[in-house]
PDB file of N, CA and C in Angstrom:
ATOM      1  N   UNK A   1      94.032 105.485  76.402  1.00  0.00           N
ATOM      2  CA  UNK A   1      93.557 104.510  77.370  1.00  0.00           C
ATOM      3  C   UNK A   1      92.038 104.602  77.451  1.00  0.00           C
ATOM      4  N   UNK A   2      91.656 103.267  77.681  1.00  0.00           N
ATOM      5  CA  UNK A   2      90.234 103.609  77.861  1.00  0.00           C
ATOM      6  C   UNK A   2      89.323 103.727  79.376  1.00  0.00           C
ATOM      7  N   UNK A   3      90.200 104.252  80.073  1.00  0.00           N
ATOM      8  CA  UNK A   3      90.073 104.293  81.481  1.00  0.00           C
ATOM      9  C   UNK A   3      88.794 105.348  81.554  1.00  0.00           C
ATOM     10  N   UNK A   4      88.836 106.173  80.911  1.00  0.00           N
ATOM     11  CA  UNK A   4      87.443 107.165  80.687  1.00  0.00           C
ATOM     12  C   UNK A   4      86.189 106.588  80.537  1.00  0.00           C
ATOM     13  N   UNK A   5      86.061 105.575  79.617  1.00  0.00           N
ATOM     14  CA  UNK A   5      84.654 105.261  79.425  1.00  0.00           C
ATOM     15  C   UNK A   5      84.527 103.988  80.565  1.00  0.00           C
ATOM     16  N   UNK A   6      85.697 103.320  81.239  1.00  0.00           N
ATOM     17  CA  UNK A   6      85.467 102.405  82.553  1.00  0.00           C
ATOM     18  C   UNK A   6      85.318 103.085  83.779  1.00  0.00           C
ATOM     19  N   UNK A   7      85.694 104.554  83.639  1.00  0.00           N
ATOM     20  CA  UNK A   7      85.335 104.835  85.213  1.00  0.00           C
ATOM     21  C   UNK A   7      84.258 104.737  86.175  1.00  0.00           C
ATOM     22  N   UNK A   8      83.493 105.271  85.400  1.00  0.00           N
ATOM     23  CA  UNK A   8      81.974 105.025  85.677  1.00  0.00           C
ATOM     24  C   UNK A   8      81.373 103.867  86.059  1.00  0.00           C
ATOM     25  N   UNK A   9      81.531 102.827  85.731  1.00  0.00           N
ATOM     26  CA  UNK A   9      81.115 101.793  85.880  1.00  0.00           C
ATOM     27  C   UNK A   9      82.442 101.313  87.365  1.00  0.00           C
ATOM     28  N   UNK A  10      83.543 101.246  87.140  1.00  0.00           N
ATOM     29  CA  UNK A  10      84.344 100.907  88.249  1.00  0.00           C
ATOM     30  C   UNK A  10      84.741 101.675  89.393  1.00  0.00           C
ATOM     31  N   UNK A  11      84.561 102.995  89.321  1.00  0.00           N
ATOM     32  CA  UNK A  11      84.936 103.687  90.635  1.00  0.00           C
ATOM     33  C   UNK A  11      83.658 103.327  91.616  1.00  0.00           C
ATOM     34  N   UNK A  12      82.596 102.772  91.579  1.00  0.00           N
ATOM     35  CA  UNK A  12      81.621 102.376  92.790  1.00  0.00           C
ATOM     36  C   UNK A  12      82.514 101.331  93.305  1.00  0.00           C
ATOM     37  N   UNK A  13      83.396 100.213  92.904  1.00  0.00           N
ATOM     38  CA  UNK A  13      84.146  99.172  93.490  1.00  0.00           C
ATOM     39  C   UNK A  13      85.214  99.563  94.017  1.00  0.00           C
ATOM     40  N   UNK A  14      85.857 100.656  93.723  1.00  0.00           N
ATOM     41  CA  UNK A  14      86.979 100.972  93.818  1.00  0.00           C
ATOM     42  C   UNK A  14      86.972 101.742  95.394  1.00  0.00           C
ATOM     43  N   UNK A  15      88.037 101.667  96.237  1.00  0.00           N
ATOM     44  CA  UNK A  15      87.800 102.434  97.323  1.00  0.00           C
ATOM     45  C   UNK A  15      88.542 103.569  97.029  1.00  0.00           C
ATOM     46  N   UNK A  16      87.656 104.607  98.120  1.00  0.00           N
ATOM     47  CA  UNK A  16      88.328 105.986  98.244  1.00  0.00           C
ATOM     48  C   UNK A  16      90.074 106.193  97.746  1.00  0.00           C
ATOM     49  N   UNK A  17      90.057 107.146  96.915  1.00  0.00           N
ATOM     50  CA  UNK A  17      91.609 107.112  96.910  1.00  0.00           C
ATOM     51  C   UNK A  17      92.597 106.456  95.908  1.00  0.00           C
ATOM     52  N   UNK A  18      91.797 105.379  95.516  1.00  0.00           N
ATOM     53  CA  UNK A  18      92.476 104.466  94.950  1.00  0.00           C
ATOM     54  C   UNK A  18      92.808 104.932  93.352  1.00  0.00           C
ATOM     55  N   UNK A  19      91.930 105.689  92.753  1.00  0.00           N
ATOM     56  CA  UNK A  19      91.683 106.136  91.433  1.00  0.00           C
ATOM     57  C   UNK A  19      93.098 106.088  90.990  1.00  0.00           C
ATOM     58  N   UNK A  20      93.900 107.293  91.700  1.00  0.00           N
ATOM     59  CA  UNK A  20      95.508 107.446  90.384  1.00  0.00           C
ATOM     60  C   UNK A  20      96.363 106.065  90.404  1.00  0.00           C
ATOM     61  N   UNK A  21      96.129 105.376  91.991  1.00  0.00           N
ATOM     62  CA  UNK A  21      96.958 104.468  91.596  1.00  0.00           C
ATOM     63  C   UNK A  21      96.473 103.069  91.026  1.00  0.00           C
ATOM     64  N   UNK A  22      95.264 102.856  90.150  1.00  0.00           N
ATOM     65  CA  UNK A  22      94.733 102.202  89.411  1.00  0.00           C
ATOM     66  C   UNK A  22      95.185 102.539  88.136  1.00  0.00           C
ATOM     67  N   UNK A  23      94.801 103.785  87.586  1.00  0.00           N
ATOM     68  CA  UNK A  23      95.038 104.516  86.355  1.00  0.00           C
ATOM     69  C   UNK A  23      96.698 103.987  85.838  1.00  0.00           C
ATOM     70  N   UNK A  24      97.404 104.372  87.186  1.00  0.00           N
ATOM     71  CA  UNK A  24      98.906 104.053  87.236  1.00  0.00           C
ATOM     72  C   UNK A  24      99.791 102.686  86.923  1.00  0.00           C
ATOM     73  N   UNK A  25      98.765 101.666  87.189  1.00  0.00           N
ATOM     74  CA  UNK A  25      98.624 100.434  87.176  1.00  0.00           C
ATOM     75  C   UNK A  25      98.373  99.901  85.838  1.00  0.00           C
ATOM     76  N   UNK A  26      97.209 100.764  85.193  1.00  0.00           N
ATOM     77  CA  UNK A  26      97.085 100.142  83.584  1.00  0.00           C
ATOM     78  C   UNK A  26      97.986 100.775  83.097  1.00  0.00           C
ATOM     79  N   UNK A  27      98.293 101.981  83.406  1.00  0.00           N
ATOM     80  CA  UNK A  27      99.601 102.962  82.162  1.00  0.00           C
ATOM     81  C   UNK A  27     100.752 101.874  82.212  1.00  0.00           C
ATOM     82  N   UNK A  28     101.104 101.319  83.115  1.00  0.00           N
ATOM     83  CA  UNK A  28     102.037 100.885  83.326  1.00  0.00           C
ATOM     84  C   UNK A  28     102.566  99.416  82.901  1.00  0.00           C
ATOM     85  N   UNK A  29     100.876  98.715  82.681  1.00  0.00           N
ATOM     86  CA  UNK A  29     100.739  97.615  82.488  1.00  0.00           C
ATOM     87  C   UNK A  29     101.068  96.413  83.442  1.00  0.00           C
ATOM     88  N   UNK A  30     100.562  96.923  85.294  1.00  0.00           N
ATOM     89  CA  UNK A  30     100.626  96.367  86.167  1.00  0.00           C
ATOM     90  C   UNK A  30      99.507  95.555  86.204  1.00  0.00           C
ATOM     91  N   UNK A  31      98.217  96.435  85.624  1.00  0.00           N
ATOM     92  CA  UNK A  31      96.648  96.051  85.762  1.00  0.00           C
ATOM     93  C   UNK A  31      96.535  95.804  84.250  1.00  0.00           C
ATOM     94  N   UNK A  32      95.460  94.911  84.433  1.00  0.00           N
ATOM     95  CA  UNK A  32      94.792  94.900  82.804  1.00  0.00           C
ATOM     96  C   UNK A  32      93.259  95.091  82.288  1.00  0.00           C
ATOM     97  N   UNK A  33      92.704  96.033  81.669  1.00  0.00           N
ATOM     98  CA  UNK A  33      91.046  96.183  81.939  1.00  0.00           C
ATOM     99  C   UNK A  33      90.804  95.823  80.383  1.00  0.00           C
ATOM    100  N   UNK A  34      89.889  95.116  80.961  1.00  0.00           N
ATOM    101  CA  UNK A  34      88.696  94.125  79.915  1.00  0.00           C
ATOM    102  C   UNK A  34      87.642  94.809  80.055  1.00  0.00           C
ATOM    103  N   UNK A  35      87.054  95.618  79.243  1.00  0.00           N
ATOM    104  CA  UNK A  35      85.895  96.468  78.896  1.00  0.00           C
ATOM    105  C   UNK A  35      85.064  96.204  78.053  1.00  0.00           C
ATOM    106  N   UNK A  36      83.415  95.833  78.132  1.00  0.00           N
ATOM    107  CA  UNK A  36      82.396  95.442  77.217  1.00  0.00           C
ATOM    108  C   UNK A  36      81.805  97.324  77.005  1.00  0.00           C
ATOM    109  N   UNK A  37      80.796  96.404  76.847  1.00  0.00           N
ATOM    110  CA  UNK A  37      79.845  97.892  76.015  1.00  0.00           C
ATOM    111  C   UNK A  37      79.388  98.433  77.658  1.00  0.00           C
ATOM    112  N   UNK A  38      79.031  97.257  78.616  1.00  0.00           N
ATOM    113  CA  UNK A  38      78.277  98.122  79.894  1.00  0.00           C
ATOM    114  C   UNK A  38      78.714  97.517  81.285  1.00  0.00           C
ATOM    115  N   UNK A  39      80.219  97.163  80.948  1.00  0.00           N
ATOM    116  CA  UNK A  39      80.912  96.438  82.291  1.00  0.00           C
ATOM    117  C   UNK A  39      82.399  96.341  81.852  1.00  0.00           C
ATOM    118  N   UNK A  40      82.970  96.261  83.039  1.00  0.00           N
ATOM    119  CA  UNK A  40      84.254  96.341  82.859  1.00  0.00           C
ATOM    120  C   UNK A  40      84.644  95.634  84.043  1.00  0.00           C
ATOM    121  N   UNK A  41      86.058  94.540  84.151  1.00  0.00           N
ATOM    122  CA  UNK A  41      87.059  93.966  84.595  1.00  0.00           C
ATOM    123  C   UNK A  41      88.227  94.654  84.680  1.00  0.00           C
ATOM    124  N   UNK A  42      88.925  94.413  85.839  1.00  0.00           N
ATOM    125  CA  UNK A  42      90.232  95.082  86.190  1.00  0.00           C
ATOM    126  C   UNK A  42      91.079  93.804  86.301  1.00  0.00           C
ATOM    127  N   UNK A  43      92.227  93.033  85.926  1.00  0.00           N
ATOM    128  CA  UNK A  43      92.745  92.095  86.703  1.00  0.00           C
ATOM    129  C   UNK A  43      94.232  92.442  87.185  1.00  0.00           C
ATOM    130  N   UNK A  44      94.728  91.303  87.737  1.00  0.00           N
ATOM    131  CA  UNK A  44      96.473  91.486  87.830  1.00  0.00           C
ATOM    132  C   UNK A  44      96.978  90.071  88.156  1.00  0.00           C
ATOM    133  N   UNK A  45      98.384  90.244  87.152  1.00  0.00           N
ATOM    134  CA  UNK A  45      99.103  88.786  88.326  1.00  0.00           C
ATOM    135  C   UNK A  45      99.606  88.826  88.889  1.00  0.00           C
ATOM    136  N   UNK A  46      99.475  87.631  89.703  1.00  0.00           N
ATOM    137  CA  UNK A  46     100.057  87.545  91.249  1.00  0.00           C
ATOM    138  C   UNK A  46     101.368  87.215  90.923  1.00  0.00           C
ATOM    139  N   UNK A  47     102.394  87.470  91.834  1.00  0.00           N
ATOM    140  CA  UNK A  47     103.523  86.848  92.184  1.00  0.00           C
ATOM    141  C   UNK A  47     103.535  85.569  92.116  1.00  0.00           C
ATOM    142  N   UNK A  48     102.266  84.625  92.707  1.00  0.00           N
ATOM    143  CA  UNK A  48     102.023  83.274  92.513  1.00  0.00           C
ATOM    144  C   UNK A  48     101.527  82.811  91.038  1.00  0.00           C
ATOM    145  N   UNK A  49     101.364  83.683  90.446  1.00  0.00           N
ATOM    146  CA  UNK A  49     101.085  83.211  88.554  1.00  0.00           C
ATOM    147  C   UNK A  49      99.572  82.843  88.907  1.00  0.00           C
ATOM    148  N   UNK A  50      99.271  83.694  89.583  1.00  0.00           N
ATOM    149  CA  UNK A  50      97.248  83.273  89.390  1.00  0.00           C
ATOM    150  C   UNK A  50      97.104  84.959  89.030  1.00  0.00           C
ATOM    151  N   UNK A  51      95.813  85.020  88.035  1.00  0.00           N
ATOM    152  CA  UNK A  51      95.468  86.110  87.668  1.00  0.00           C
ATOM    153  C   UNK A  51      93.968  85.976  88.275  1.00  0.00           C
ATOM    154  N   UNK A  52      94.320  87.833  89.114  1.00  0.00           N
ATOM    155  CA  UNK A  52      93.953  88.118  90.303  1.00  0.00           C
ATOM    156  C   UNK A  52      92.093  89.201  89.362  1.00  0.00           C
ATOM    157  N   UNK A  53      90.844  88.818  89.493  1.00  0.00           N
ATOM    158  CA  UNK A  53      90.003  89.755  89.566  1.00  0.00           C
ATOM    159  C   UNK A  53      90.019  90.852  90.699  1.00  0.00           C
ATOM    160  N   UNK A  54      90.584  92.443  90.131  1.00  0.00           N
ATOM    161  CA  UNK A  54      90.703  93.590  91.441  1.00  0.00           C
ATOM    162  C   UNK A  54      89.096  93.691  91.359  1.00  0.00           C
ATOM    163  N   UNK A  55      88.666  93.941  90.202  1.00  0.00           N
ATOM    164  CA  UNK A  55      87.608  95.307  90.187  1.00  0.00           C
ATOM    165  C   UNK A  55      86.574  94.849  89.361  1.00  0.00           C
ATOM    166  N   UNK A  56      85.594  94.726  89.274  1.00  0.00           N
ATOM    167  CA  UNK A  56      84.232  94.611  88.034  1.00  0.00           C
ATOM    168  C   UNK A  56      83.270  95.596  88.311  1.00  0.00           C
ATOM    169  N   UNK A  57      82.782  96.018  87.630  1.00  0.00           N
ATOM    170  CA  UNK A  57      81.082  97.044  87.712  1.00  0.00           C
ATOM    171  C   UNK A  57      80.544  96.805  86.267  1.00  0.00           C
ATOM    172  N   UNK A  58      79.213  97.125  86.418  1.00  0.00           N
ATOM    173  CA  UNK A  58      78.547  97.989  84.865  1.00  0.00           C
ATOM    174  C   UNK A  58      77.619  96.124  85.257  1.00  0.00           C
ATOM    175  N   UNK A  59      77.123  95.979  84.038  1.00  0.00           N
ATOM    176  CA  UNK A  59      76.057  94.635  83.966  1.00  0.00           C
ATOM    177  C   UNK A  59      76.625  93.695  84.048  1.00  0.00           C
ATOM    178  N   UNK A  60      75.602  92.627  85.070  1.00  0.00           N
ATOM    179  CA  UNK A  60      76.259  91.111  85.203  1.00  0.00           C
ATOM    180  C   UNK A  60      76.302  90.694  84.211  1.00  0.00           C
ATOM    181  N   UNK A  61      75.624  90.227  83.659  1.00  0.00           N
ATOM    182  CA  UNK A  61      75.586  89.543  82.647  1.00  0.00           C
ATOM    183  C   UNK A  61      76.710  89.834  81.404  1.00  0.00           C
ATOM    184  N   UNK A  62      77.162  91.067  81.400  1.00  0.00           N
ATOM    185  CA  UNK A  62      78.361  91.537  80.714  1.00  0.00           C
ATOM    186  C   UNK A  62      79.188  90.988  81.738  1.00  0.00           C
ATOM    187  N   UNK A  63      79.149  91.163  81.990  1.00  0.00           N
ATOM    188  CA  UNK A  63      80.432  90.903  83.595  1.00  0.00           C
ATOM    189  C   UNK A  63      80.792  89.440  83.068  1.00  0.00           C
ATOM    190  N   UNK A  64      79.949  88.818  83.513  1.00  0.00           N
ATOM    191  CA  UNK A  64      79.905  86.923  82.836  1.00  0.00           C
ATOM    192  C   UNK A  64      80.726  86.852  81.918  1.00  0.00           C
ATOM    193  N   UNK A  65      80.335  87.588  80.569  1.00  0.00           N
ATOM    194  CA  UNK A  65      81.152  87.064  79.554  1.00  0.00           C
ATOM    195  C   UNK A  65      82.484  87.614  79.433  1.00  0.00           C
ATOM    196  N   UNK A  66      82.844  88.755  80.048  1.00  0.00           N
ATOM    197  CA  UNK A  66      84.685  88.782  79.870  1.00  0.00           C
ATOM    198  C   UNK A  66      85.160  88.321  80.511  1.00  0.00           C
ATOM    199  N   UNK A  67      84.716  87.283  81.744  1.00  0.00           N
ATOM    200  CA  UNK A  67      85.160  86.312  82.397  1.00  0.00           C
ATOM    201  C   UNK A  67      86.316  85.240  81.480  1.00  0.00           C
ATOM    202  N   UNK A  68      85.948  84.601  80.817  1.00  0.00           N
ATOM    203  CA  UNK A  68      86.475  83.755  80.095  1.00  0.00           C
ATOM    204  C   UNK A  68      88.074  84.403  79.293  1.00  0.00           C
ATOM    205  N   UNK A  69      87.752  85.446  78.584  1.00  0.00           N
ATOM    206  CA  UNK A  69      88.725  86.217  78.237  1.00  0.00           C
ATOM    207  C   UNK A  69      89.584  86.488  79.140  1.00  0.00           C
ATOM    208  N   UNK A  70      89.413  86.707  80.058  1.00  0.00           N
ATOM    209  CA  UNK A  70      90.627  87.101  80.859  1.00  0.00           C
ATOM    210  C   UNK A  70      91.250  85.994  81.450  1.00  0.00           C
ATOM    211  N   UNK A  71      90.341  84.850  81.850  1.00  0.00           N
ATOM    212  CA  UNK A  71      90.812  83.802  81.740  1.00  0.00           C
ATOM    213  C   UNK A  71      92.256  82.577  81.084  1.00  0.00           C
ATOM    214  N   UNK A  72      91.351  82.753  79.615  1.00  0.00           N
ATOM    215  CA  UNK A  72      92.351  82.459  78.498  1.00  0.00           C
ATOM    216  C   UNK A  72      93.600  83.390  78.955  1.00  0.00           C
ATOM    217  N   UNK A  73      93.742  84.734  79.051  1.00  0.00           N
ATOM    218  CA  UNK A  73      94.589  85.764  78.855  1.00  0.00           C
ATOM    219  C   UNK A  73      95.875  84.581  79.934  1.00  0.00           C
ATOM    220  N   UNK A  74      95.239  84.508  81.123  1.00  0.00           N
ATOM    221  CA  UNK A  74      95.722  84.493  82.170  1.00  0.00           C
ATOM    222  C   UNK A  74      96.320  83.102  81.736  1.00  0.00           C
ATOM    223  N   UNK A  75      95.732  82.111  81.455  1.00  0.00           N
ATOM    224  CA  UNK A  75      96.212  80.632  81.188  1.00  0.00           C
ATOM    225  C   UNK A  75      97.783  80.678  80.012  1.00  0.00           C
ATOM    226  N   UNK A  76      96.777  81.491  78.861  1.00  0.00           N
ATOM    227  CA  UNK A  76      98.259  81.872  78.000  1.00  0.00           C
ATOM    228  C   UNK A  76      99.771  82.098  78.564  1.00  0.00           C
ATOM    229  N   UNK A  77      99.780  83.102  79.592  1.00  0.00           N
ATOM    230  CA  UNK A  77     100.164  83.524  80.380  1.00  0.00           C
ATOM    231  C   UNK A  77     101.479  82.617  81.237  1.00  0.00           C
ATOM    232  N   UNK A  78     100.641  81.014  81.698  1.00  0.00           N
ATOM    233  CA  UNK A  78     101.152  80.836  82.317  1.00  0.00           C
ATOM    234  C   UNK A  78     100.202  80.293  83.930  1.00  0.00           C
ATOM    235  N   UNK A  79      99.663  80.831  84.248  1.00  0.00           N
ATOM    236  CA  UNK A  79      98.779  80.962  85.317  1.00  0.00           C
ATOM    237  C   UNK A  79      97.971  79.848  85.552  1.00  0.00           C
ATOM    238  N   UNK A  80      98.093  79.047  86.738  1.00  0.00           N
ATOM    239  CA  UNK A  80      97.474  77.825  87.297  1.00  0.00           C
ATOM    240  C   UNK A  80      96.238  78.279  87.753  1.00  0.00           C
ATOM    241  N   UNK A  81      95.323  79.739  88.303  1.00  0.00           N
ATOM    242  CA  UNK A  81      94.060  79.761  88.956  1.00  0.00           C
ATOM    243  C   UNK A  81      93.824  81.280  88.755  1.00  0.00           C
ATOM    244  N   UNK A  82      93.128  81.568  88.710  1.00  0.00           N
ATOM    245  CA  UNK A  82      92.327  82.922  89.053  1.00  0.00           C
ATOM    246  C   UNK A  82      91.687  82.665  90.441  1.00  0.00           C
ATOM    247  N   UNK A  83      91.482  83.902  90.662  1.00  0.00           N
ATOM    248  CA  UNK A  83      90.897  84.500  92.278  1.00  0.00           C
ATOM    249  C   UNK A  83      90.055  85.733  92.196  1.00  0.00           C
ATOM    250  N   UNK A  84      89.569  85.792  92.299  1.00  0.00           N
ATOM    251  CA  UNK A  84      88.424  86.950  93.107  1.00  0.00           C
ATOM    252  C   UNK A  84      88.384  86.757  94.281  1.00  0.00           C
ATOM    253  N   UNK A  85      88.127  88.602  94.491  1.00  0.00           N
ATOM    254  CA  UNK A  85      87.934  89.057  96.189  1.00  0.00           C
ATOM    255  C   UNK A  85      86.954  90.051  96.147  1.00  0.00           C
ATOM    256  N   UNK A  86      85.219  89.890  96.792  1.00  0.00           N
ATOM    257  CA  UNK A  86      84.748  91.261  96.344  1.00  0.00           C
ATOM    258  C   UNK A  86      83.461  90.851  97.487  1.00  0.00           C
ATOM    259  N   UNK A  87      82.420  91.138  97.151  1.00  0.00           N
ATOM    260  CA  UNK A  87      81.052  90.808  98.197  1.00  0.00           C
ATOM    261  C   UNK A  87      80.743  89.373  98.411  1.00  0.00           C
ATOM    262  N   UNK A  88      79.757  89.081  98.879  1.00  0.00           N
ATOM    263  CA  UNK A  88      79.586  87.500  99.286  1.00  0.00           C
ATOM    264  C   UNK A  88      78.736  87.190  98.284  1.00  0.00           C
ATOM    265  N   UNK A  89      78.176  87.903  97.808  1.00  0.00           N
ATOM    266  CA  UNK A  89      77.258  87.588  96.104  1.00  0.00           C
ATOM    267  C   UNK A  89      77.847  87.330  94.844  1.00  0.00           C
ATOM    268  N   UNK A  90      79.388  87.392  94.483  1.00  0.00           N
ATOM    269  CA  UNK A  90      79.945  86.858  93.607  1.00  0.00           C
ATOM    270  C   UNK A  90      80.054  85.269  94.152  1.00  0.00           C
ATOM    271  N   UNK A  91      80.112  84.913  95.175  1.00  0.00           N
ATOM    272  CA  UNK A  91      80.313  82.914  95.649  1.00  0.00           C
ATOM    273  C   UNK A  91      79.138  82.155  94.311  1.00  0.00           C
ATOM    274  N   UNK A  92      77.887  83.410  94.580  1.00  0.00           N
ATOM    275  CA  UNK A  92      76.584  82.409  94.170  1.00  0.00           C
ATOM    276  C   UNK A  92      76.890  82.586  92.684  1.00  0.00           C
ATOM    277  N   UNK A  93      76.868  83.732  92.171  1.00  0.00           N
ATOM    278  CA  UNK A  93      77.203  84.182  90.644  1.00  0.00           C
ATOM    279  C   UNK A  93      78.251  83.249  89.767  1.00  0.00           C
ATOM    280  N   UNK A  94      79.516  83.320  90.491  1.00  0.00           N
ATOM    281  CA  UNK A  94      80.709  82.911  89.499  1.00  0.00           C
ATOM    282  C   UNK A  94      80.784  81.493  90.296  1.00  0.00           C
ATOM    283  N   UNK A  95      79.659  80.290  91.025  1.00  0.00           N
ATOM    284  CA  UNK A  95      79.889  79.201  91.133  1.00  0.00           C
ATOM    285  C   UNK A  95      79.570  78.203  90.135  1.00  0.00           C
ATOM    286  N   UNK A  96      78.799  78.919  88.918  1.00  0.00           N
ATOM    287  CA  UNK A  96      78.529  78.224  87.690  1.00  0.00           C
ATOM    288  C   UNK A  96      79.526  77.900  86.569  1.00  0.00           C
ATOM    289  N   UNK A  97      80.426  79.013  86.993  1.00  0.00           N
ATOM    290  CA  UNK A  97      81.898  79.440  85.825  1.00  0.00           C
ATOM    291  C   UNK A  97      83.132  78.481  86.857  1.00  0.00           C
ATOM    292  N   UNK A  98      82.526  77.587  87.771  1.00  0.00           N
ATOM    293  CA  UNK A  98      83.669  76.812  88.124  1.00  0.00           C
ATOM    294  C   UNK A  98      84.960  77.248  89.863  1.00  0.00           C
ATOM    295  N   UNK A  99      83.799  78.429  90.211  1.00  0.00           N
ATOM    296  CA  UNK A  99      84.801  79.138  91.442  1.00  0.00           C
ATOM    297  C   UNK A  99      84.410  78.698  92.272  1.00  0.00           C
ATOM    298  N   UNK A 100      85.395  78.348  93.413  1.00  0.00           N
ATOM    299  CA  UNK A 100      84.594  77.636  94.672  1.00  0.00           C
ATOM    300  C   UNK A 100      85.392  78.639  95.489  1.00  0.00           C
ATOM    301  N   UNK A 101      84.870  78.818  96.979  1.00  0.00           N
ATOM    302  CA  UNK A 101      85.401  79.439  98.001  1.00  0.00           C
ATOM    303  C   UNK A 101      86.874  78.982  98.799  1.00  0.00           C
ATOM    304  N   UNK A 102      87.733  79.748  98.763  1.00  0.00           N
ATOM    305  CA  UNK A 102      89.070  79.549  99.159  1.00  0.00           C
ATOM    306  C   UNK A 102      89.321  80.094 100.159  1.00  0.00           C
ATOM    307  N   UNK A 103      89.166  79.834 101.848  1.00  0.00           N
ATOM    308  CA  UNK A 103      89.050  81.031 102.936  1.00  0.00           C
ATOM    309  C   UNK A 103      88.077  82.368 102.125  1.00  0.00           C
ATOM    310  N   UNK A 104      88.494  84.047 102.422  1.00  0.00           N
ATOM    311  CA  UNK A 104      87.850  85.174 102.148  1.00  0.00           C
ATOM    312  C   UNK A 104      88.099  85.413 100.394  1.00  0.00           C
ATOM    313  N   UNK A 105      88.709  84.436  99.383  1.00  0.00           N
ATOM    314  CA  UNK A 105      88.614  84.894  97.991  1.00  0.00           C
ATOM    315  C   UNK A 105      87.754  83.512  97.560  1.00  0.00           C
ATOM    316  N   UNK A 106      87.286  83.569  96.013  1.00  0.00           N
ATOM    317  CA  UNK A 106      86.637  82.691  95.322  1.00  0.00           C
ATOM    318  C   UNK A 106      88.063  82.137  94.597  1.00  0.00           C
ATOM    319  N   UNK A 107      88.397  80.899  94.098  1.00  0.00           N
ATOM    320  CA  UNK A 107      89.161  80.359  93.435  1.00  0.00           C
ATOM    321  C   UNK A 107      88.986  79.378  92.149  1.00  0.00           C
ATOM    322  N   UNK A 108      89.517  79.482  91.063  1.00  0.00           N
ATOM    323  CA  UNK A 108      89.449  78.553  90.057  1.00  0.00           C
ATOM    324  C   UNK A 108      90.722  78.235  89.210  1.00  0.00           C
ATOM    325  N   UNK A 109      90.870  76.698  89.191  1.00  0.00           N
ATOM    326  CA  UNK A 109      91.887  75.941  88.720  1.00  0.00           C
ATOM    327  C   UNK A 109      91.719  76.307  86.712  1.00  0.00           C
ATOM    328  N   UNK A 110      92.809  77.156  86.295  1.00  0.00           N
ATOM    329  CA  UNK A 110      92.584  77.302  85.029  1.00  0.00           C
ATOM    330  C   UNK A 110      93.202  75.823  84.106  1.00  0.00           C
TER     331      UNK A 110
END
Protein backbone atom coordinates (compact mmCIF):
# COMPACT_ATOMS: atom_id res chain seq x y z
CA UNK A 1 0.00 0.00 0.00
CA UNK A 2 1.09 3.26 -0.52
CA UNK A 3 -0.30 4.74 2.56
CA UNK A 4 3.43 5.45 3.73
CA UNK A 5 4.51 7.88 1.29
CA UNK A 6 0.60 9.67 1.68
CA UNK A 7 0.80 10.04 5.26
CA UNK A 8 2.61 12.91 5.46
CA UNK A 9 0.97 14.92 3.33
CA UNK A 10 -2.69 13.67 4.71
CA UNK A 11 -2.54 13.20 8.38
CA UNK A 12 -2.59 17.35 8.79
CA UNK A 13 -6.42 16.80 7.31
CA UNK A 14 -7.09 13.96 9.00
CA UNK A 15 -8.49 14.30 12.61
CA UNK A 16 -7.05 12.94 15.75
CA UNK A 17 -7.53 9.26 15.81
CA UNK A 18 -8.65 8.68 12.65
CA UNK A 19 -5.30 7.14 11.17
CA UNK A 20 -6.13 3.07 11.61
CA UNK A 21 -9.46 3.54 10.57
CA UNK A 22 -8.46 5.24 7.26
CA UNK A 23 -5.57 2.77 6.65
CA UNK A 24 -8.55 0.18 7.28
CA UNK A 25 -10.63 1.74 4.74
CA UNK A 26 -8.04 1.52 1.81
CA UNK A 27 -6.97 -2.22 2.91
CA UNK A 28 -10.28 -2.91 2.53
CA UNK A 29 -11.14 -1.00 -0.42
CA UNK A 30 -13.80 1.19 1.39
CA UNK A 31 -11.49 4.37 0.57
CA UNK A 32 -9.59 5.01 -2.52
CA UNK A 33 -6.18 7.19 -2.57
CA UNK A 34 -5.05 8.98 -5.63
CA UNK A 35 -1.44 9.93 -4.99
CA UNK A 36 0.81 12.43 -7.19
CA UNK A 37 4.45 13.05 -6.60
CA UNK A 38 3.45 15.96 -3.75
CA UNK A 39 -0.38 15.51 -2.95
CA UNK A 40 -2.66 13.07 -2.33
CA UNK A 41 -6.67 12.45 -2.47
CA UNK A 42 -8.64 10.15 -0.30
CA UNK A 43 -12.23 9.45 -1.76
CA UNK A 44 -15.34 7.14 -1.06
CA UNK A 45 -18.81 6.23 -2.34
CA UNK A 46 -21.67 7.22 -0.98
CA UNK A 47 -24.59 5.07 -0.50
CA UNK A 48 -26.14 7.78 -2.82
CA UNK A 49 -23.56 6.81 -5.82
CA UNK A 50 -21.76 10.29 -5.47
CA UNK A 51 -18.05 9.91 -4.93
CA UNK A 52 -17.31 11.55 -1.77
CA UNK A 53 -13.62 13.83 -1.50
CA UNK A 54 -12.61 12.65 2.54
CA UNK A 55 -9.09 13.97 2.55
CA UNK A 56 -6.46 16.03 0.24
CA UNK A 57 -2.95 17.54 1.42
CA UNK A 58 0.60 17.99 -0.21
CA UNK A 59 0.40 20.88 -3.35
CA UNK A 60 -2.58 22.58 -4.84
CA UNK A 61 -1.83 22.59 -7.82
CA UNK A 62 -1.16 18.73 -7.64
CA UNK A 63 -4.26 18.55 -5.82
CA UNK A 64 -6.05 20.14 -9.13
CA UNK A 65 -4.95 17.62 -11.32
CA UNK A 66 -6.08 14.24 -9.63
CA UNK A 67 -9.23 15.89 -9.44
CA UNK A 68 -10.37 14.76 -12.76
CA UNK A 69 -9.15 11.19 -12.25
CA UNK A 70 -11.06 10.47 -9.59
CA UNK A 71 -13.70 11.94 -11.18
CA UNK A 72 -13.72 9.76 -14.33
CA UNK A 73 -13.13 6.85 -11.64
CA UNK A 74 -16.32 7.88 -10.01
CA UNK A 75 -18.50 8.49 -13.32
CA UNK A 76 -17.23 4.95 -14.62
CA UNK A 77 -18.54 3.83 -11.61
CA UNK A 78 -21.81 4.89 -11.96
CA UNK A 79 -21.94 8.10 -9.89
CA UNK A 80 -24.20 11.22 -10.70
CA UNK A 81 -21.90 14.01 -8.44
CA UNK A 82 -18.97 14.28 -6.35
CA UNK A 83 -18.86 16.28 -3.05
CA UNK A 84 -16.34 17.74 -0.97
CA UNK A 85 -16.35 18.71 2.67
CA UNK A 86 -13.22 20.54 4.03
CA UNK A 87 -12.36 24.54 4.77
CA UNK A 88 -14.16 27.46 3.19
CA UNK A 89 -11.09 27.92 0.75
CA UNK A 90 -11.78 24.90 -1.35
CA UNK A 91 -15.54 26.98 -2.53
CA UNK A 92 -12.94 29.55 -4.24
CA UNK A 93 -10.32 26.82 -5.54
CA UNK A 94 -12.53 23.94 -6.96
CA UNK A 95 -15.25 26.72 -8.38
CA UNK A 96 -13.27 26.67 -11.65
CA UNK A 97 -13.46 22.65 -11.91
CA UNK A 98 -17.34 23.21 -11.89
CA UNK A 99 -18.27 22.88 -7.80
CA UNK A 100 -20.80 25.04 -6.50
CA UNK A 101 -21.88 25.18 -2.78
CA UNK A 102 -24.53 22.67 -1.58
CA UNK A 103 -25.58 23.80 2.18
CA UNK A 104 -21.87 22.87 4.34
CA UNK A 105 -20.30 20.51 1.19
CA UNK A 106 -19.14 21.77 -2.41
CA UNK A 107 -21.06 19.76 -5.17
CA UNK A 108 -20.58 18.70 -8.84
CA UNK A 109 -22.92 17.11 -11.39
CA UNK A 110 -20.52 14.40 -13.09
Amino acid sequence: MTWLRARGLLLPALEEGDEASLVEALRCGLAQLWLGQRSALVTQMTVQREIHVWLAGGDMAEILTLVPGAEAWGRALGCTHVTVDGRAGWARVLKRLGYRPDGAILRKVL
